[in-house]
Protein backbone atom coordinates (compact mmCIF):
# COMPACT_ATOMS: atom_id res chain seq x y z
CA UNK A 1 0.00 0.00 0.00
CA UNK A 2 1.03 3.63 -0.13
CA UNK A 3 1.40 3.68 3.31
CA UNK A 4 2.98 0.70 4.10
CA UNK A 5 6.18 -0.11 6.70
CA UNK A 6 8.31 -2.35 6.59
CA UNK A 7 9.74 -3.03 10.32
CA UNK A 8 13.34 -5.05 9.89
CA UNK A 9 15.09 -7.46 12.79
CA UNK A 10 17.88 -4.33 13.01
CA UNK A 11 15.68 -1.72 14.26
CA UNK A 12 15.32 -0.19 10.75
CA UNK A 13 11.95 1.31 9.88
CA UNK A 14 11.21 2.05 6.77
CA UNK A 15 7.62 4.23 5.88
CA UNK A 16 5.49 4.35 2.41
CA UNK A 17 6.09 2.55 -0.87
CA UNK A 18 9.12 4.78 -2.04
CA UNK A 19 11.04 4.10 1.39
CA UNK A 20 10.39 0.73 0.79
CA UNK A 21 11.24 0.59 -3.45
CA UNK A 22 14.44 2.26 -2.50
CA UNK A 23 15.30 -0.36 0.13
CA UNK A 24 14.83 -3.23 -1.66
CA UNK A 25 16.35 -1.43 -5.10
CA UNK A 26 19.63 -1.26 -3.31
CA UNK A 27 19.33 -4.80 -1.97
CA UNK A 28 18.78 -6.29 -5.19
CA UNK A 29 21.75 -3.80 -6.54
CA UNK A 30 24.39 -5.16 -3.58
CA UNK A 31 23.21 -8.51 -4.89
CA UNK A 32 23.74 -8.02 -8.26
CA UNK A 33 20.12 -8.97 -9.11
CA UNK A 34 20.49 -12.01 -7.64
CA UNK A 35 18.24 -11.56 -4.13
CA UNK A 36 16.37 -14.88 -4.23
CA UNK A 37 13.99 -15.24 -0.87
CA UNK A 38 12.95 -18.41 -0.78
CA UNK A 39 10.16 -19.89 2.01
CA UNK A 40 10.36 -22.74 3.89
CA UNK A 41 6.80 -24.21 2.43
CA UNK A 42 6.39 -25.95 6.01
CA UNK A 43 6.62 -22.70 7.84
CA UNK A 44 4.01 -21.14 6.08
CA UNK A 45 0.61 -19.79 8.04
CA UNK A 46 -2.31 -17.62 7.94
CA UNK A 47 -4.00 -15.91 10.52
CA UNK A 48 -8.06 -16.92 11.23
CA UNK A 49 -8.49 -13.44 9.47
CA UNK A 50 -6.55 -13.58 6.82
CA UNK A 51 -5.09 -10.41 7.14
CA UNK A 52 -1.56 -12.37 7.72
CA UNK A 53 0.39 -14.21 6.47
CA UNK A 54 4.06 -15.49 7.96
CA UNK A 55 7.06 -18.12 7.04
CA UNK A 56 10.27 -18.62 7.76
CA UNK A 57 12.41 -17.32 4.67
CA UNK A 58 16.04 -18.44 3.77
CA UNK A 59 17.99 -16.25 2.14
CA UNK A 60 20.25 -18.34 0.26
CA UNK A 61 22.74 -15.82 -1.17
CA UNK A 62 23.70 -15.12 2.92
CA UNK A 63 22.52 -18.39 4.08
CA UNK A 64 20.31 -16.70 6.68
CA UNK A 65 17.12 -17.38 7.92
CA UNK A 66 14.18 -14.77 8.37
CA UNK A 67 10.63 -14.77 9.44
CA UNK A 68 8.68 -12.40 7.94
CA UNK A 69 5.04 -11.46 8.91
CA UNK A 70 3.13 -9.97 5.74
CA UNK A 71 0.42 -7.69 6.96
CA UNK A 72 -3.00 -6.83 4.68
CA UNK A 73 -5.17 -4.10 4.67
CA UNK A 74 -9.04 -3.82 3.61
CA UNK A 75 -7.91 -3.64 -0.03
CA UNK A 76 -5.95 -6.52 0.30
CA UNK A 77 -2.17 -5.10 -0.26
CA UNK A 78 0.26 -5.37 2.24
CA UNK A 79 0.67 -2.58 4.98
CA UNK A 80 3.17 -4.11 7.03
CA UNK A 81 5.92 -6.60 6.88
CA UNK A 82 7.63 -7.43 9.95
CA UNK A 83 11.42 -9.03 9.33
CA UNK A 84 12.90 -10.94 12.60
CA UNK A 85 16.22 -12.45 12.53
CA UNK A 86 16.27 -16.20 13.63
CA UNK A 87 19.28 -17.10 15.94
């Protein structure tokens, strides 16, 4: 959504859809176009609402593992992703 956030595992907040373009853009440019997420299909779960969704995500290119929470609004586009590091 236009107003979306994007809350990372480092503290980093990042607010509305340019913030969040920008972030990613230079992730993908670090990578060299090669930022592949990729979800652990067993991890995956959606609220009783359906207004979220969450898995664990490896990212293979640092071989780390996330867990992201994908938050919807009434329109159905995502309004908040929470990242957490897993230790």
């Amino acid at each position: 959504s236009e107003d979306c956030v994007v809350e990372c595992s480092d503290g980093m907040v990042l607010k509305g859809r340019k913030a969040v373009a920008d972030f990613y853009a230079g992730v993908m440019a670090a990578a060299k176009d090669n930022f592949c997420p990729v979800p652990v299909k067993d991890s995956i779960s959606q609220s009783a609402n359906g207004r979220c969704i969450a898995a664990e995500v490896h990212l293979p290119q640092i071989d780390k593992y996330v867990g992201d929470f994908w938050y919807f609004n009434d329109a159905g586009k995502i309004n908040l992703l929470k990242i957490y590091a897993k230790t």
